[in-house]
N, C-alpha and C. Protein backbone atom coordinates (compact mmCIF):
# COMPACT_ATOMS: atom_id res chain seq x y z
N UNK A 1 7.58 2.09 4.19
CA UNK A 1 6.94 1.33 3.14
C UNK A 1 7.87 0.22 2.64
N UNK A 2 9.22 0.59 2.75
CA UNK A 2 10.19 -0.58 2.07
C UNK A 2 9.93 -1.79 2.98
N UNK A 3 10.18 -1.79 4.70
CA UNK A 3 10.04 -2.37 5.80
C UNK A 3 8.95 -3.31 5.13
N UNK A 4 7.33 -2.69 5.00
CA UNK A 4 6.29 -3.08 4.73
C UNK A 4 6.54 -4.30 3.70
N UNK A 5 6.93 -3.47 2.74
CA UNK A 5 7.13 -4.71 1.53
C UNK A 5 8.13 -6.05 1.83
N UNK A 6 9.32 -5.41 2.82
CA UNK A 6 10.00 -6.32 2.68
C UNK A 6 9.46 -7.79 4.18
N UNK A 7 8.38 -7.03 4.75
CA UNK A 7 7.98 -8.31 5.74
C UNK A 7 6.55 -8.86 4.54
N UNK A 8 5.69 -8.36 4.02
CA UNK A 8 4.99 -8.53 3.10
C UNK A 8 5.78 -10.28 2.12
N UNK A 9 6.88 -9.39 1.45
CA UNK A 9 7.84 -10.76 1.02
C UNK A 9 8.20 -12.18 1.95
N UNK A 10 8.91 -11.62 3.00
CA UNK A 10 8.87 -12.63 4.06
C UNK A 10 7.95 -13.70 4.28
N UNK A 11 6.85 -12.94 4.50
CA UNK A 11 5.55 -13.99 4.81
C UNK A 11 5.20 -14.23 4.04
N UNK A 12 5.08 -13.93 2.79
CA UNK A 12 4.81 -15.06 1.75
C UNK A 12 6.21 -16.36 1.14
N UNK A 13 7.12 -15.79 1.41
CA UNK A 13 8.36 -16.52 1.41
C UNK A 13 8.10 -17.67 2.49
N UNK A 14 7.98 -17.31 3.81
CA UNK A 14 7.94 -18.79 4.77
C UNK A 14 6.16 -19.16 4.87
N UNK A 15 5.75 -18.61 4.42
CA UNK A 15 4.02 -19.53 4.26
C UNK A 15 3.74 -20.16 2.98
N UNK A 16 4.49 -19.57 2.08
CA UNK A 16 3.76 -20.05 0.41
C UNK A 16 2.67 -20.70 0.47
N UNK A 17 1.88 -19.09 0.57
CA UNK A 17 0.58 -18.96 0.72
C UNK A 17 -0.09 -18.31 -0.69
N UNK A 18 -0.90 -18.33 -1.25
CA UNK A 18 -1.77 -17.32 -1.87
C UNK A 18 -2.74 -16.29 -0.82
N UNK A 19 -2.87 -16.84 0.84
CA UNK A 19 -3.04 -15.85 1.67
C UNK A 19 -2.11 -14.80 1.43
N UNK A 20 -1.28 -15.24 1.43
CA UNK A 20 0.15 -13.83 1.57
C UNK A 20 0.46 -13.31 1.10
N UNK A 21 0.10 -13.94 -0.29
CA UNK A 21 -0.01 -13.58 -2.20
C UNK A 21 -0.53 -12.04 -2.27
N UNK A 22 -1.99 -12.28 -1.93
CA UNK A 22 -2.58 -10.98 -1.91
C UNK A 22 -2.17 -9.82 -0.92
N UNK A 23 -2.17 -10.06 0.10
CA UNK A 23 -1.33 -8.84 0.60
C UNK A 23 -0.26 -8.29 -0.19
N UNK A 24 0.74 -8.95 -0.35
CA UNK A 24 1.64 -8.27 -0.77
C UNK A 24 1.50 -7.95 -2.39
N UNK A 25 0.47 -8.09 -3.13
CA UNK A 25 0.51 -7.29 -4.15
C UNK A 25 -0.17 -6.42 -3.86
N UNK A 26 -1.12 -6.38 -2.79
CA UNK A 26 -1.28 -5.31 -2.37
C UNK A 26 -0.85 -3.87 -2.23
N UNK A 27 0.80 -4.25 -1.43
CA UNK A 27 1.61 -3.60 -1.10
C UNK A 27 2.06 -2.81 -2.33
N UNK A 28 2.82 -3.57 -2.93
CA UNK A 28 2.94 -3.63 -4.17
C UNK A 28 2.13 -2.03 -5.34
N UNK A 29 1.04 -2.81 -5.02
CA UNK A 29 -0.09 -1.77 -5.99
C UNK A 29 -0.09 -0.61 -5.40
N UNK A 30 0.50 -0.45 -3.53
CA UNK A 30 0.48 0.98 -2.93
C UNK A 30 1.88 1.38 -3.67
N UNK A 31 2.71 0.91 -3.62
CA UNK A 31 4.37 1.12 -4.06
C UNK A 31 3.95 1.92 -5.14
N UNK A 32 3.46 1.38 -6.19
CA UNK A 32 3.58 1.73 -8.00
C UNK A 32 2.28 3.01 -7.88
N UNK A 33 1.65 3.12 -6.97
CA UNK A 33 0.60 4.15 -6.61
C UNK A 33 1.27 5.55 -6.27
N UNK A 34 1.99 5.06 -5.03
CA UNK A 34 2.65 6.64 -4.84
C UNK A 34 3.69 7.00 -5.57
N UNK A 35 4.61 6.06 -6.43
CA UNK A 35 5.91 6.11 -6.75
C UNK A 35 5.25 7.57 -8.26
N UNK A 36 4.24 6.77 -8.89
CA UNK A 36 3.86 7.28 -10.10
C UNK A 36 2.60 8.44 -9.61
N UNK A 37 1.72 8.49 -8.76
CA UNK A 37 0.86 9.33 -8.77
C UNK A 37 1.23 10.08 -7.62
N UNK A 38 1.32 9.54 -6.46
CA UNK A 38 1.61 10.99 -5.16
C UNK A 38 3.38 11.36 -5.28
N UNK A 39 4.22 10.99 -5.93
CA UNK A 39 5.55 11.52 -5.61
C UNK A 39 5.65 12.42 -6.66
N UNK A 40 5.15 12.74 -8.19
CA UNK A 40 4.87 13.53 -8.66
C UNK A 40 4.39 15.17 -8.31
N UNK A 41 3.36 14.28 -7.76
CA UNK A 41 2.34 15.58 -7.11
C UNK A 41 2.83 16.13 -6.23
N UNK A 42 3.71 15.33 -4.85
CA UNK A 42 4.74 16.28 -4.42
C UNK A 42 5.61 16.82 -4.85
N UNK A 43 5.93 16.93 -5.78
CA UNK A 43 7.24 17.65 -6.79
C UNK A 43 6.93 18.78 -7.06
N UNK A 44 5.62 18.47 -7.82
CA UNK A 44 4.78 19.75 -7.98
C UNK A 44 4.71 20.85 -6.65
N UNK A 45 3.82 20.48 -5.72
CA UNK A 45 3.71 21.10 -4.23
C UNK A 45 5.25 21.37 -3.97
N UNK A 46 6.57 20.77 -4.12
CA UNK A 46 7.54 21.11 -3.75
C UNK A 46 8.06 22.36 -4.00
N UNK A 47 7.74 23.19 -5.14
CA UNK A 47 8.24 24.08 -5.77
C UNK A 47 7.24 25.50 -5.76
N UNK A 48 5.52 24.91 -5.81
CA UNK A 48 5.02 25.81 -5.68
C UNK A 48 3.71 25.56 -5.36
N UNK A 49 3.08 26.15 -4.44
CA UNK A 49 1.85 26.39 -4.17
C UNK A 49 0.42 25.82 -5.66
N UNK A 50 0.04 24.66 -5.85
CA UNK A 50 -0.80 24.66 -6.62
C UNK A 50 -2.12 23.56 -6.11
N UNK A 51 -3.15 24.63 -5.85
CA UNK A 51 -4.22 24.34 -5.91
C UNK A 51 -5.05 22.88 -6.14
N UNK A 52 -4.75 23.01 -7.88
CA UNK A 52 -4.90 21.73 -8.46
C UNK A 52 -4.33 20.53 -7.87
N UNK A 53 -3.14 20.67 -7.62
CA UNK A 53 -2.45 19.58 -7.34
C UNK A 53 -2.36 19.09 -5.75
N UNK A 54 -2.83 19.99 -4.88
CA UNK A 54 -3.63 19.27 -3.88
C UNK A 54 -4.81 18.72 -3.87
N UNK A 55 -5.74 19.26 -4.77
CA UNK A 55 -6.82 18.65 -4.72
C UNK A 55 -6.89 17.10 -5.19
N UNK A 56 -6.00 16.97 -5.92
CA UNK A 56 -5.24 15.98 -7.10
C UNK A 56 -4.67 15.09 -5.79
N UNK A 57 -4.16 15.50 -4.95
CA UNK A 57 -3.22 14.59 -3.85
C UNK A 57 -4.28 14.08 -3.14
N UNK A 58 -5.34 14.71 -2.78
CA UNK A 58 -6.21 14.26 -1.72
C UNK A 58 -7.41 13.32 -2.33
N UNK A 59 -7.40 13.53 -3.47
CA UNK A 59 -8.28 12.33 -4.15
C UNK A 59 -8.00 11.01 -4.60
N UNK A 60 -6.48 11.01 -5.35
CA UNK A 60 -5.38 9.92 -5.09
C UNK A 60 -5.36 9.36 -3.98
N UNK A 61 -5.14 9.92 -2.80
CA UNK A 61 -4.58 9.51 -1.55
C UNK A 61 -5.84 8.47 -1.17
N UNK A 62 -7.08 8.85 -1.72
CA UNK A 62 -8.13 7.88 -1.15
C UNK A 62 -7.69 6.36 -1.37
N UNK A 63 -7.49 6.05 -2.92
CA UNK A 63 -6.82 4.62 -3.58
C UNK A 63 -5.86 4.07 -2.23
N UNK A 64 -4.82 4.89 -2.12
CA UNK A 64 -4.01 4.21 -0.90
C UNK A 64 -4.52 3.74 -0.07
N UNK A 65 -5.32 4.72 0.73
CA UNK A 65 -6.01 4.66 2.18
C UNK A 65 -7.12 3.35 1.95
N UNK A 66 -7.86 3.25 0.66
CA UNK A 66 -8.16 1.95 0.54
C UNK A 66 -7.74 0.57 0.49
N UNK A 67 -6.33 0.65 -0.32
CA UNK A 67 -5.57 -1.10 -0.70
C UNK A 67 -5.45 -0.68 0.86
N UNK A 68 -4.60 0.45 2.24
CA UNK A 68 -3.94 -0.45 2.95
C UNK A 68 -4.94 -0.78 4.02
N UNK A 69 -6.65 -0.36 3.96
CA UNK A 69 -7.68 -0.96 4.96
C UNK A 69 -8.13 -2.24 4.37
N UNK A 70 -8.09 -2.42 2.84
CA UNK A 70 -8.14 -3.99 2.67
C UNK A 70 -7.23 -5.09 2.69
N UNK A 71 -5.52 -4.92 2.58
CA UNK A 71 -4.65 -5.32 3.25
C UNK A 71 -4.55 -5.53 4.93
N UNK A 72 -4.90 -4.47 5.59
CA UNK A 72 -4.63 -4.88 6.74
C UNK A 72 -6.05 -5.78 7.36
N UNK A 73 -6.85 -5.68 7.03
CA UNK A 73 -8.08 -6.51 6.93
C UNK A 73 -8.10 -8.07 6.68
N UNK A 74 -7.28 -8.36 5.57
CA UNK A 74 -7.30 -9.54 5.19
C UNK A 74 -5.76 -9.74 6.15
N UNK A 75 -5.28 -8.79 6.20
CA UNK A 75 -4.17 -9.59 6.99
C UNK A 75 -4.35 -10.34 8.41
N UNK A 76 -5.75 -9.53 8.97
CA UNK A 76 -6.38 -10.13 10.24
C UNK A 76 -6.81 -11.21 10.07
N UNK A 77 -7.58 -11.40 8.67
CA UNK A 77 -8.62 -12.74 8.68
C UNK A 77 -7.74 -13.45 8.50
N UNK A 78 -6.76 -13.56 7.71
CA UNK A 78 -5.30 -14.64 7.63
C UNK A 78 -4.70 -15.21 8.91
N UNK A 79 -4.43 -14.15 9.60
CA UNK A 79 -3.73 -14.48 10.77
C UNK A 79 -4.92 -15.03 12.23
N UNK A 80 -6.08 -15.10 11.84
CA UNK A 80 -7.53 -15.81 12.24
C UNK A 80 -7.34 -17.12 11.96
N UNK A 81 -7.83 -17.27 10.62
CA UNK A 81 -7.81 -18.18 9.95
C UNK A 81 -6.31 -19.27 10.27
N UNK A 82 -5.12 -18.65 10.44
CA UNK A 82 -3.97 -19.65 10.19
C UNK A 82 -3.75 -19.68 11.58
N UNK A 83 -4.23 -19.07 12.73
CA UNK A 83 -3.98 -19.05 13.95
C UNK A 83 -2.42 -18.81 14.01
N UNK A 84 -2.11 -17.73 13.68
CA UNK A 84 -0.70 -17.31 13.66
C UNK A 84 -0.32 -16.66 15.12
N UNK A 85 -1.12 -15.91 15.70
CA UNK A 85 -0.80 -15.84 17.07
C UNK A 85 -1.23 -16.02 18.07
């Protein structure tokens, strides 16, 4: 995820784009997602068996699994659009 963010930065660094803009707050919004809601919840699971708190992980986990199919999505139409490769 650091990798992620730190090419995320990159390409908006050599495009100064608002294409690139959004991805990487994207990224971003996954960062402050797991840092505060799934690394918790593993703490929890770390120590002991709780129920709740898987159910809790697997409903969270959807938010992620969403920013990174609309990130990598727009990262296609970008790299369409700018004919990057």
């Amino acid at each position: 995820m650091v990798l992620e963010l730190g090419f995320s930065i990159l390409l908006f660094l050599i495009y100064k784009s608002i294409s690139f803009f959004i991805p990487l707050f994207i990224n971003i919004m996954i960062l402050i997602t797991t840092y505060f809601i799934q690394v918790p919840i593993h703490n929890i699971l770390g120590q002991k068996f709780n129920k709740q708190a898987i159910d809790r992980l697997i409903k969270t986990n959807w938010l992620r699994t969403l920013l990174w199919t609309v990130k990598v999505f727009l990262l296609v139409l970008i790299i369409l659009k700018e004919n990057i490769v």
